[in-house]
N, C-alpha and C. Protein backbone atom coordinates (compact mmCIF):
# COMPACT_ATOMS: atom_id res chain seq x y z
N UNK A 1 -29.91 3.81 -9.79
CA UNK A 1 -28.50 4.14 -9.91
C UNK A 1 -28.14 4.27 -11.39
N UNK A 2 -26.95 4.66 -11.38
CA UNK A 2 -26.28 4.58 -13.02
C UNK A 2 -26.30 3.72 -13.72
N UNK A 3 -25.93 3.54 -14.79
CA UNK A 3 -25.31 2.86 -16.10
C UNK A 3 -24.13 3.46 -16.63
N UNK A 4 -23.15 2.36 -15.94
CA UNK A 4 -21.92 3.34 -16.52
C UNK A 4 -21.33 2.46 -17.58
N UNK A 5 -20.29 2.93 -18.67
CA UNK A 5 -19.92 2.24 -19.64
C UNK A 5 -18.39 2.20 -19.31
N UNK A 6 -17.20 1.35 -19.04
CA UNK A 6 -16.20 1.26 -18.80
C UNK A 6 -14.71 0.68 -20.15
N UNK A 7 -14.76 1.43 -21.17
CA UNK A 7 -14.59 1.21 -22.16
C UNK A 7 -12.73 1.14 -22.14
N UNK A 8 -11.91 -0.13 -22.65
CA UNK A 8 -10.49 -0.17 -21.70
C UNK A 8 -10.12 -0.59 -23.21
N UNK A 9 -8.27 -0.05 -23.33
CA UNK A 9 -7.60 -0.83 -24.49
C UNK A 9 -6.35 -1.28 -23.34
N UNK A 10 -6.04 -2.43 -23.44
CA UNK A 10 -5.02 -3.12 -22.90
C UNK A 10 -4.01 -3.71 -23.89
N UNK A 11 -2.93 -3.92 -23.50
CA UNK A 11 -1.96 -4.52 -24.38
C UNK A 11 -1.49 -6.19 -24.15
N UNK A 12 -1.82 -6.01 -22.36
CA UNK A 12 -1.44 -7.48 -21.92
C UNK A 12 -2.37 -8.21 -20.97
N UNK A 13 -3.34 -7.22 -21.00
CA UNK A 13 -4.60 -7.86 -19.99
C UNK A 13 -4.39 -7.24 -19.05
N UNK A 14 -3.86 -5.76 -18.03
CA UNK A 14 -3.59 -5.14 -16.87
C UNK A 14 -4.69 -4.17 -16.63
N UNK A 15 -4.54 -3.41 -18.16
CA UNK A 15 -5.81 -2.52 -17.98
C UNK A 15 -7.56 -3.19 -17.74
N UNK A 16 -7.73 -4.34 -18.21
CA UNK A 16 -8.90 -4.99 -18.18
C UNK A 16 -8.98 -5.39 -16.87
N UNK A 17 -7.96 -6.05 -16.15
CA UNK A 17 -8.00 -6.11 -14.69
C UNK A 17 -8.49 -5.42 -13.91
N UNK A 18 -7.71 -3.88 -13.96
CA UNK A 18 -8.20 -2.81 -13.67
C UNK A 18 -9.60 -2.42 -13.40
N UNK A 19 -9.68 -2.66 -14.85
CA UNK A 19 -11.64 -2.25 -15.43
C UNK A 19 -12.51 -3.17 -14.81
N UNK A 20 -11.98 -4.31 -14.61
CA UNK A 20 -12.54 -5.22 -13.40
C UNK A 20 -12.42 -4.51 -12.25
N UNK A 21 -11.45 -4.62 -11.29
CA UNK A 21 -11.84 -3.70 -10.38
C UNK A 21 -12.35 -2.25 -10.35
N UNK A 22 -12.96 -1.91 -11.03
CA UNK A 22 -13.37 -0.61 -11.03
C UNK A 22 -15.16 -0.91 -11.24
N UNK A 23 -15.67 -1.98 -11.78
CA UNK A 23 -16.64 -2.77 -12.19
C UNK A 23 -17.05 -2.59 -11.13
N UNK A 24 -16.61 -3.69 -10.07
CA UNK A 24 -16.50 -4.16 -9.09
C UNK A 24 -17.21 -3.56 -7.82
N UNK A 25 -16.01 -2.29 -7.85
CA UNK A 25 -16.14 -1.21 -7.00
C UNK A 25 -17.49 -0.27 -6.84
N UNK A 26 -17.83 -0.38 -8.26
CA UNK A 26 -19.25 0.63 -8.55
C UNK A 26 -20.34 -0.18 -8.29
N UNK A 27 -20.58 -1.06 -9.05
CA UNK A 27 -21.57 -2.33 -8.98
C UNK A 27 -22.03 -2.27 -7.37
N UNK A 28 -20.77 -2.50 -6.06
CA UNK A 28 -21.30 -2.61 -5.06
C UNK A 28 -22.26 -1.22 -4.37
N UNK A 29 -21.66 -0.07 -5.29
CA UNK A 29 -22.31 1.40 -5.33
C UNK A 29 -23.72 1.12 -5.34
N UNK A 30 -24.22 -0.18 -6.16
CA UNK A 30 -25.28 -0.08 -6.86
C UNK A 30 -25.68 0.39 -8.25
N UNK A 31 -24.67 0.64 -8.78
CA UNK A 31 -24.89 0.80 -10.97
C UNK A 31 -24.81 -0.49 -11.53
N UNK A 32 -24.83 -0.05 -12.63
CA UNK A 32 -25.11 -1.35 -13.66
C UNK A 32 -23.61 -0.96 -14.41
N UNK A 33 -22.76 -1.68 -14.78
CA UNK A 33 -21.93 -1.79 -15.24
C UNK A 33 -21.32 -2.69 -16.35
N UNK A 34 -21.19 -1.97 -17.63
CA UNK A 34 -20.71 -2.62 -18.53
C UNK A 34 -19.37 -2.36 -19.39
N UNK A 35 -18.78 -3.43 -19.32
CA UNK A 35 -16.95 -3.40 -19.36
C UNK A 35 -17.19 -3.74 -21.04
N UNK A 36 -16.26 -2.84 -21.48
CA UNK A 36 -16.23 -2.94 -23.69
C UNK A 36 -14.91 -2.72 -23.84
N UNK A 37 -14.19 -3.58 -24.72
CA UNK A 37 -13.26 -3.36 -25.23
C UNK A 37 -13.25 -2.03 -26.13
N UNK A 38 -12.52 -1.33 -26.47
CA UNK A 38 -12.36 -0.02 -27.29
C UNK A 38 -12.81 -0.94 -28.53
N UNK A 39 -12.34 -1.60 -29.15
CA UNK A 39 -12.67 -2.33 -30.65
C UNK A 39 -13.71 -2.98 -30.71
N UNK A 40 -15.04 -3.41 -29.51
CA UNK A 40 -15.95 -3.65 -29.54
C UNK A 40 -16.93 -2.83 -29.42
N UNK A 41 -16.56 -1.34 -28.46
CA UNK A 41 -17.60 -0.75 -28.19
C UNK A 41 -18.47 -0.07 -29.21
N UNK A 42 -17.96 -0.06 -30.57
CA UNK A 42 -18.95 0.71 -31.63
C UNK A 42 -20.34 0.30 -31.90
N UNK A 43 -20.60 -1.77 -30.96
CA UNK A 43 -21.95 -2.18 -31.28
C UNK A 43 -22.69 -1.48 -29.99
N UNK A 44 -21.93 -1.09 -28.90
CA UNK A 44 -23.31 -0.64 -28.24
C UNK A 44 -23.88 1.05 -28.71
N UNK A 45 -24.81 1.25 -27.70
CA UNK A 45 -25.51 2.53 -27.94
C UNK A 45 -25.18 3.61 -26.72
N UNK A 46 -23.83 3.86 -27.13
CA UNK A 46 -23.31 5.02 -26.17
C UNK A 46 -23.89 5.84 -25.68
N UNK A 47 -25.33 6.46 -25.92
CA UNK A 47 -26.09 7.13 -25.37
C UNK A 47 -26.62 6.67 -24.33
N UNK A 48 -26.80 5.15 -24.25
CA UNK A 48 -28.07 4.96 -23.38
C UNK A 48 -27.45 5.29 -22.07
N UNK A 49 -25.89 5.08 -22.01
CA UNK A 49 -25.32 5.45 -20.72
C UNK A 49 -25.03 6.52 -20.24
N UNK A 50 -25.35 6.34 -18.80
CA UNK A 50 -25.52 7.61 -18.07
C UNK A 50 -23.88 8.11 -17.85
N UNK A 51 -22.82 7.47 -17.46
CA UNK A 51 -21.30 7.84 -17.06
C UNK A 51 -20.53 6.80 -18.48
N UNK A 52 -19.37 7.71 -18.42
CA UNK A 52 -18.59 6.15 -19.58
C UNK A 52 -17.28 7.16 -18.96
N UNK A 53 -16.25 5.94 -18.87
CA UNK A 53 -14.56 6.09 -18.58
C UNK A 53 -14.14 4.89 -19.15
N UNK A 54 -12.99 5.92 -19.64
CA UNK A 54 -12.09 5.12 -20.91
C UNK A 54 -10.45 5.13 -20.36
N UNK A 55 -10.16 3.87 -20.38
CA UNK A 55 -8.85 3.51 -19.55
C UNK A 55 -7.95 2.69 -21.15
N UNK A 56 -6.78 3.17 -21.19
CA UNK A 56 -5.84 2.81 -21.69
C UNK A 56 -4.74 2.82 -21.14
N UNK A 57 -3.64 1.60 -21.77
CA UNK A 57 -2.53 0.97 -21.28
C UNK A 57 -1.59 2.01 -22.35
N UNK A 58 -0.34 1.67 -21.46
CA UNK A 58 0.77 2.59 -22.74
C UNK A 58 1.77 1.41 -23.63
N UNK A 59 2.11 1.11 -24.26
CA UNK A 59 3.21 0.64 -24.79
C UNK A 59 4.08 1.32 -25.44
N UNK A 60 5.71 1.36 -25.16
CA UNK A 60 6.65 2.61 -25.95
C UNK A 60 6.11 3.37 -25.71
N UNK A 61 5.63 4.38 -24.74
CA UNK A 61 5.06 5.37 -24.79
C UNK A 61 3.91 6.33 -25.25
N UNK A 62 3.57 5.42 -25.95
CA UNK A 62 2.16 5.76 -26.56
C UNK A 62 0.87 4.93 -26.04
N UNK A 63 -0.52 5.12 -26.41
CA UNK A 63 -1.49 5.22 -26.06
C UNK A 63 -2.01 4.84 -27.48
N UNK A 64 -3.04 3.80 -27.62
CA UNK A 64 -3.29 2.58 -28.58
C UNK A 64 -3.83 4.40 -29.72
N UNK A 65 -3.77 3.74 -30.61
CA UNK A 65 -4.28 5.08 -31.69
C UNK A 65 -6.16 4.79 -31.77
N UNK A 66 -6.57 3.68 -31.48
CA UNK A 66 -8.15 3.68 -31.86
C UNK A 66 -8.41 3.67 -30.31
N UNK A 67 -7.82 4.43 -29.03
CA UNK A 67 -8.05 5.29 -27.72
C UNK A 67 -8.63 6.67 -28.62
N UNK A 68 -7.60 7.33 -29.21
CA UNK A 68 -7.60 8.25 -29.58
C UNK A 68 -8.60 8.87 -31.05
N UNK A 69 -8.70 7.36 -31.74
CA UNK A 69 -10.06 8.04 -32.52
C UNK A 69 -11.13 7.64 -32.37
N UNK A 70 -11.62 6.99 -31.03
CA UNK A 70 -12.54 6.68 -30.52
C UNK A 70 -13.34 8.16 -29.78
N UNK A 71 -11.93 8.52 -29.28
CA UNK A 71 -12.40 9.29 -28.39
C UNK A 71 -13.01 10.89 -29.54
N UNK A 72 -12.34 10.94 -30.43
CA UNK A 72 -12.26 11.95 -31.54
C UNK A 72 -13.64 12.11 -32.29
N UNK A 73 -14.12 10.64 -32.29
CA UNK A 73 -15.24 10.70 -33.24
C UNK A 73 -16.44 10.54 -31.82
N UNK A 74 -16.42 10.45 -30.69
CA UNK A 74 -17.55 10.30 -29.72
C UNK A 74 -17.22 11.72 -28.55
N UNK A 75 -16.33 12.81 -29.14
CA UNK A 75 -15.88 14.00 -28.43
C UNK A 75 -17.31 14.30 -27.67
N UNK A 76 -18.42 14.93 -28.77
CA UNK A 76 -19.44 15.62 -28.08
C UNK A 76 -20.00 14.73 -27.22
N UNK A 77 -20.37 13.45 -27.55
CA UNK A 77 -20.78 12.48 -26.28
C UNK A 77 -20.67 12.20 -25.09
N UNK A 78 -19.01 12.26 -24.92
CA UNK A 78 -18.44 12.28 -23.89
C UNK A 78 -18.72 13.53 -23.25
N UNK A 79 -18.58 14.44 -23.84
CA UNK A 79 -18.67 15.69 -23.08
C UNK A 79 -20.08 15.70 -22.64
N UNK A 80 -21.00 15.42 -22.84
CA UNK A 80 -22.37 15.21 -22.45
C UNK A 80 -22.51 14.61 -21.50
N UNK A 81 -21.81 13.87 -21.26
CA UNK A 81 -21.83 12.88 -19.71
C UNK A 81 -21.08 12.96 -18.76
N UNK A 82 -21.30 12.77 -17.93
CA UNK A 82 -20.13 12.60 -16.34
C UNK A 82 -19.22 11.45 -17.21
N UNK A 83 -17.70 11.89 -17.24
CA UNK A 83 -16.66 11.12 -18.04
C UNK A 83 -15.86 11.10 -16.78
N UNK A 84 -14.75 10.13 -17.53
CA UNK A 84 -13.30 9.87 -16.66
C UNK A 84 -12.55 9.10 -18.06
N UNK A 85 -10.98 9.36 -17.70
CA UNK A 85 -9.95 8.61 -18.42
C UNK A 85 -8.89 8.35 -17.39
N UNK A 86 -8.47 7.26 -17.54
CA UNK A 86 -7.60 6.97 -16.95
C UNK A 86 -6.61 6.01 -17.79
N UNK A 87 -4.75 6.50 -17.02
CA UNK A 87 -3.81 5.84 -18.29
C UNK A 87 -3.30 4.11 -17.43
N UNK A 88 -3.05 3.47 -17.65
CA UNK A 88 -1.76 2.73 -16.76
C UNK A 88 -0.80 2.28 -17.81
N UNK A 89 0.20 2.72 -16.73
CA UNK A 89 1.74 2.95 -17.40
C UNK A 89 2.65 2.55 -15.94
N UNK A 90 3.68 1.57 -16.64
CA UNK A 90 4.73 1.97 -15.66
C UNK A 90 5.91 2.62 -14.56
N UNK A 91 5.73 4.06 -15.74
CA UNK A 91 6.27 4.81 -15.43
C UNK A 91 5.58 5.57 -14.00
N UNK A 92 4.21 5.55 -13.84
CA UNK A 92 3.59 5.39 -12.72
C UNK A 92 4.06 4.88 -11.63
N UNK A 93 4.97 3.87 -11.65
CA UNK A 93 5.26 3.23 -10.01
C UNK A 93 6.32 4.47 -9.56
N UNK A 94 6.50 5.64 -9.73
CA UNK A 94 7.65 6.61 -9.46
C UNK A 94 6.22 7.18 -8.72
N UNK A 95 6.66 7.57 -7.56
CA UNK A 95 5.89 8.07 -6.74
C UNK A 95 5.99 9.61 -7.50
N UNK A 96 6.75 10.33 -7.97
CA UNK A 96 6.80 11.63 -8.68
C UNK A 96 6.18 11.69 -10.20
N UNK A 97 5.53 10.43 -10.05
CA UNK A 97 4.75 10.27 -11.88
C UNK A 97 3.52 9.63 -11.43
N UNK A 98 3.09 9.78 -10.49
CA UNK A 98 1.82 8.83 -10.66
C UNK A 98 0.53 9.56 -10.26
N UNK A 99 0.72 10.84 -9.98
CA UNK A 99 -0.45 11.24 -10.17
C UNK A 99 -0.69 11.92 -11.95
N UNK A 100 -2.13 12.46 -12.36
CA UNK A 100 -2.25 12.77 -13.57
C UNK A 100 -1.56 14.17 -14.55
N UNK A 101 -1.35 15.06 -13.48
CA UNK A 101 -0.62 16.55 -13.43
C UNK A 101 0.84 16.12 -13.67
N UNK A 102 1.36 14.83 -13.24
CA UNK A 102 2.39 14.67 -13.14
C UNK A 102 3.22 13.80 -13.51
N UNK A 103 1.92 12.85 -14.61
CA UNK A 103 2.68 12.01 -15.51
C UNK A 103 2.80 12.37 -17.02
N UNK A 104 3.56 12.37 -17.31
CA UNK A 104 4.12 12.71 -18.79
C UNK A 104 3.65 12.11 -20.14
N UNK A 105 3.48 11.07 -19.91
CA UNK A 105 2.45 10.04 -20.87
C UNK A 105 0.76 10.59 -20.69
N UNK A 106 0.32 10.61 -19.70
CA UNK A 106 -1.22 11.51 -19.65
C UNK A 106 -0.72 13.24 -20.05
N UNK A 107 -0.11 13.56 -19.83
CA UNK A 107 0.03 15.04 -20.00
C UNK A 107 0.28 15.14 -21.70
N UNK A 108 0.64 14.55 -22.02
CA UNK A 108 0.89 14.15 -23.72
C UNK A 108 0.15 14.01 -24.60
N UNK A 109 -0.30 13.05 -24.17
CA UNK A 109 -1.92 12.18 -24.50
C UNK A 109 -2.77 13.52 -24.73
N UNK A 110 -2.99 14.29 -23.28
CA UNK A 110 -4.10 15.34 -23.58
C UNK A 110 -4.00 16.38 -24.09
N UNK A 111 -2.59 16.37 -24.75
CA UNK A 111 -2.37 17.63 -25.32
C UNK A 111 -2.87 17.33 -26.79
N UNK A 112 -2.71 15.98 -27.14
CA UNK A 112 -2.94 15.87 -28.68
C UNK A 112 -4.28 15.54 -28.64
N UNK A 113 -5.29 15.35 -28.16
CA UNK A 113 -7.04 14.93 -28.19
C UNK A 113 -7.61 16.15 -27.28
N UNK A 114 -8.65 16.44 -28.48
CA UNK A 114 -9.59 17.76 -27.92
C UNK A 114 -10.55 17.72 -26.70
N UNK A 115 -10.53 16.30 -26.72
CA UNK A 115 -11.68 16.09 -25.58
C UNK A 115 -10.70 16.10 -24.32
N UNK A 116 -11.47 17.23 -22.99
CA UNK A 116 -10.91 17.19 -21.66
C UNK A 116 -11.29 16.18 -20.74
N UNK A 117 -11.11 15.34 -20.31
CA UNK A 117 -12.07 14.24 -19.32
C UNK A 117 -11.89 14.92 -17.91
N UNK A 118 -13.09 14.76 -17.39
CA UNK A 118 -13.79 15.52 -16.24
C UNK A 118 -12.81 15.22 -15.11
N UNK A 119 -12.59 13.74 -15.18
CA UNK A 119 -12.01 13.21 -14.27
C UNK A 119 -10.68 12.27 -14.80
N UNK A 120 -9.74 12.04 -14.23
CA UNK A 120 -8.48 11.61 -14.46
C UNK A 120 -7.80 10.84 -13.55
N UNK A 121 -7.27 9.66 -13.78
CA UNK A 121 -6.11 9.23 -12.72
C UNK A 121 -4.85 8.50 -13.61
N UNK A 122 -4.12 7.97 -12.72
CA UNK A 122 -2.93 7.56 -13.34
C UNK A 122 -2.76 6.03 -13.15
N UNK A 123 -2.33 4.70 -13.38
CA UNK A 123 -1.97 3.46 -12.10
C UNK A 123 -1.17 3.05 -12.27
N UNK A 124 -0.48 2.80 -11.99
CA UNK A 124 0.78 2.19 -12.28
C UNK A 124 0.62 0.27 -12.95
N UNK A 125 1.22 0.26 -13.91
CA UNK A 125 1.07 -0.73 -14.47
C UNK A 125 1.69 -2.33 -14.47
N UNK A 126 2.00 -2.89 -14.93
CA UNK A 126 2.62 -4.40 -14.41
C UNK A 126 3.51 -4.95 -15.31
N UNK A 127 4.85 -5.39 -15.07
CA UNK A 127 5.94 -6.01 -15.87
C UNK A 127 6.03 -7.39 -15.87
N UNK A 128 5.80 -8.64 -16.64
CA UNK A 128 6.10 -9.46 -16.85
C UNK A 128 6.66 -10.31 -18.16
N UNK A 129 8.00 -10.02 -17.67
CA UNK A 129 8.71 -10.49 -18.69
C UNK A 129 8.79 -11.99 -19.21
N UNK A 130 8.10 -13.09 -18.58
CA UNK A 130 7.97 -14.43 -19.45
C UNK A 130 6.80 -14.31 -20.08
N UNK A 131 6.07 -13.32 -19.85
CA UNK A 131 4.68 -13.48 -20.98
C UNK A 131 5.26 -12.60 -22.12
N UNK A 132 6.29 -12.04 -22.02
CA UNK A 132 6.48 -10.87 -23.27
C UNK A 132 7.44 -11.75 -24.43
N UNK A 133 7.06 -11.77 -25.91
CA UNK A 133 8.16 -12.28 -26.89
C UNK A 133 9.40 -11.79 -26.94
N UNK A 134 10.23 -11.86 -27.27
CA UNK A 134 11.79 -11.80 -27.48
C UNK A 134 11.93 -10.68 -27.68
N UNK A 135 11.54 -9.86 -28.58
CA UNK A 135 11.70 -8.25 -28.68
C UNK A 135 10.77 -7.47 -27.96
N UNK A 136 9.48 -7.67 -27.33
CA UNK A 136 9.02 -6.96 -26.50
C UNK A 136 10.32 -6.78 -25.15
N UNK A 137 10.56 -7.86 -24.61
CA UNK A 137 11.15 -8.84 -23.51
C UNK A 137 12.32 -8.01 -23.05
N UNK A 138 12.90 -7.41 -24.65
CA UNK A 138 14.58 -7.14 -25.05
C UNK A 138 14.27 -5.47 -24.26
N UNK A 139 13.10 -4.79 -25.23
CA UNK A 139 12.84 -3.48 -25.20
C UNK A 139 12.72 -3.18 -24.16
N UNK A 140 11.57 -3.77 -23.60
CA UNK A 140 11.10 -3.30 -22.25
C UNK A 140 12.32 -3.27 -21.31
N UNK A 141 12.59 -4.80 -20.83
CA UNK A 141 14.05 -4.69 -20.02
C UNK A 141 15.18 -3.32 -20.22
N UNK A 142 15.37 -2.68 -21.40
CA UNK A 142 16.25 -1.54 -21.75
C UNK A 142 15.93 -0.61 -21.14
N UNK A 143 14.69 -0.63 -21.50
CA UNK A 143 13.56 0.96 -20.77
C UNK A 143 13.76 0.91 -19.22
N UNK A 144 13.94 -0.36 -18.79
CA UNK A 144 13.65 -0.82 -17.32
C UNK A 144 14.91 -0.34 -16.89
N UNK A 145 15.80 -0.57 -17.33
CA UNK A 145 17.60 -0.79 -17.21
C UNK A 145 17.81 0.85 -16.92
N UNK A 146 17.62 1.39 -18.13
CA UNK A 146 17.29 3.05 -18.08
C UNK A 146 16.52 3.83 -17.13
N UNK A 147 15.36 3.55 -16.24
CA UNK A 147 14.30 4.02 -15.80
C UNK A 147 15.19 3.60 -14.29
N UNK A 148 15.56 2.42 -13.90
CA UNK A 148 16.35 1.93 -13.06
C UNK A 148 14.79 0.94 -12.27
N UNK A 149 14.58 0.12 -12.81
CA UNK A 149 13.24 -0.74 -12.89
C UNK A 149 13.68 -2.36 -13.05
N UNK A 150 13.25 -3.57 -12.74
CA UNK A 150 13.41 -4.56 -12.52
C UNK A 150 14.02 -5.13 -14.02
N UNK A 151 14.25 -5.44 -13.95
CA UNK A 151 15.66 -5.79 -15.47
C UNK A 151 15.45 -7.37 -15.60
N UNK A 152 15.31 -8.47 -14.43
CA UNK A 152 15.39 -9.13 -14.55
C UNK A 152 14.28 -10.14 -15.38
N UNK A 153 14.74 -10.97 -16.29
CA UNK A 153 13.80 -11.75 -17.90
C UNK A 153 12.70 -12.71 -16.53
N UNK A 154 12.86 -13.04 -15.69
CA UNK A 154 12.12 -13.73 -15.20
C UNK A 154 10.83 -13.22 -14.07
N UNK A 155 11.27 -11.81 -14.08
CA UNK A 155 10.36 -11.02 -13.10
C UNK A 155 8.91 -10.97 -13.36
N UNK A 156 8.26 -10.89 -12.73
CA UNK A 156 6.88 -10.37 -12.92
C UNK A 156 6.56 -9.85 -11.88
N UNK A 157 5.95 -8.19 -12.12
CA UNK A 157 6.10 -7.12 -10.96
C UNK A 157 4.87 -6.23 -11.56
N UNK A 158 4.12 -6.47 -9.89
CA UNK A 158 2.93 -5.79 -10.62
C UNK A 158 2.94 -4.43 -9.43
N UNK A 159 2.67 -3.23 -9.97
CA UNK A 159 2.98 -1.90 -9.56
C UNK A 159 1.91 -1.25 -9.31
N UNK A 160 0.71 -1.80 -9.13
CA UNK A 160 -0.38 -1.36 -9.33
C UNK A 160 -0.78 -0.92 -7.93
N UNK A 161 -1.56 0.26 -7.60
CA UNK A 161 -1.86 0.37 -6.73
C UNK A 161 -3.66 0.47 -6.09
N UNK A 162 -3.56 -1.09 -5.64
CA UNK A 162 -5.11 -1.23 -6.08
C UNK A 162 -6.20 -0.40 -4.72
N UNK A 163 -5.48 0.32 -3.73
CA UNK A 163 -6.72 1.10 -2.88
C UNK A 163 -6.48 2.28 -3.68
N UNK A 164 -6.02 2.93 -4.44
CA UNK A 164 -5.77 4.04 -5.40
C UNK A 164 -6.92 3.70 -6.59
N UNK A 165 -6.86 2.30 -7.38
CA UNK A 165 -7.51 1.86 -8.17
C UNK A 165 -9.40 2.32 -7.36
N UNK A 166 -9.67 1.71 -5.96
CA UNK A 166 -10.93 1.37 -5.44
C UNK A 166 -11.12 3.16 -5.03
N UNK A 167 -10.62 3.66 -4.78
CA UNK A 167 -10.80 5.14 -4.93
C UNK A 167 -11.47 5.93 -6.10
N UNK A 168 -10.88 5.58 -6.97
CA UNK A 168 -11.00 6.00 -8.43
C UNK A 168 -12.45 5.66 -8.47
N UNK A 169 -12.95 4.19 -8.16
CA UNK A 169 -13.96 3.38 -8.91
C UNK A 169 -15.33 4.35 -7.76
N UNK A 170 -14.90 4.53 -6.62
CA UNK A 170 -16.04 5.19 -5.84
C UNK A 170 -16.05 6.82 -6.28
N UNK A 171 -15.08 7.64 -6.70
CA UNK A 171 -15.21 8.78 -7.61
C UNK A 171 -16.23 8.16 -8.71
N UNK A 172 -15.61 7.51 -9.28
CA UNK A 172 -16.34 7.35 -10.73
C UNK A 172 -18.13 7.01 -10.56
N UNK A 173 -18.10 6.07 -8.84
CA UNK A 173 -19.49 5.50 -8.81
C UNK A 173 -20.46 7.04 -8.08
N UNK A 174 -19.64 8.68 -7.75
CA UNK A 174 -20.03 9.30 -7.29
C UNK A 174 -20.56 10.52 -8.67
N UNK A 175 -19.75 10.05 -9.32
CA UNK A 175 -19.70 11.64 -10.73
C UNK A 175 -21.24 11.76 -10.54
N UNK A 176 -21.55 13.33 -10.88
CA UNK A 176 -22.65 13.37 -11.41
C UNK A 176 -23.12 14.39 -12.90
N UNK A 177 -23.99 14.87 -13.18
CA UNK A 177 -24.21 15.25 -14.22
C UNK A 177 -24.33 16.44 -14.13
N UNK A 178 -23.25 17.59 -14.55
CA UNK A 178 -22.90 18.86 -14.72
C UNK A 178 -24.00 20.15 -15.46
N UNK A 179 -24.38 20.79 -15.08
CA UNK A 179 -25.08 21.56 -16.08
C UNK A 179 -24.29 22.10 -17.55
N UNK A 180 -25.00 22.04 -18.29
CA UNK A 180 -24.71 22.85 -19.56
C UNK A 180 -23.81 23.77 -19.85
């Protein structure tokens, strides 16, 4: 079976969850699976793997910047392999934003990075406002208030949609290797 590389930037620990279940999902495929932080992955040897998908979280609307020059400086690599990216964002729990065509934060994202990923999904992401500091806490709730999303400082609401997630992970444990 494969060696896939599952390379995640998280902001609060949701996307790593994720990358856990997606681990998870393949592993029982039968691959070998290894989960890297974006800021760790420069010690391994990106070649040796046969698949790699790169999952980032959004905060304010953006997408961590070393997603983006990770992906910039390992373009031809990726393209060499059966890839996937995937975003999670909140804005995802809108049933009219959660696929990848149709979220605005991925559609953004790929307009500014040259590299196309083969494969794509969206997940909806998770709000918890007692783990967030005082100005995360303030912001987010505004966005929430605006978006018409759980407002309340004590909530914790996770939006995730995890047979969507186990889908993804059996795509990803199916990719194969494209000709030239």
């Amino acid at each position: 079976m494969a060696k896939i590389l599952i390379i995640y930037s998280t902001t609060d620990g949701h996307t790593q969850k994720i990358c856990s279940r997606l681990q998870d999902v393949t592993e029982r495929m039968g691959h070998r699976v290894t989960l890297c932080s974006v800021t760790d992955c420069h010690r391994l040897d990106l070649r040796s793997f046969d698949k790699i998908v790169i999952g980032a979280s959004i905060r304010y609307g953006k997408h961590s910047p070393r997603v983006t020059e990770f992906i910039e400086k390992n373009r031809e690599l990726l393209d060499s392999k059966p890839n996937a990216f995937f975003s999670v964002n909140v804005v995802a729990r809108k049933p009219e934003k959660n696929r990848p065509e149709a979220n605005p934060y991925l559609q953004k994202f790929l307009k500014r990075i040259s590299w196309q990923p083969r494969e794509l999904a969206v997940f909806a992401g998770k709000i918890d406002y007692p783990s967030y500091g005082f100005l995360d806490r303030t912001m987010i709730r505004l966005i929430m208030w605006m978006t018409k999303g759980p407002t309340d400082p004590q909530a914790v609401v996770e939006f995730t949609d995890w047979q969507q997630v186990e889908e993804f992970g059996r795509l990803v444990g199916k990719m194969k290797r494209t000709s030239p």
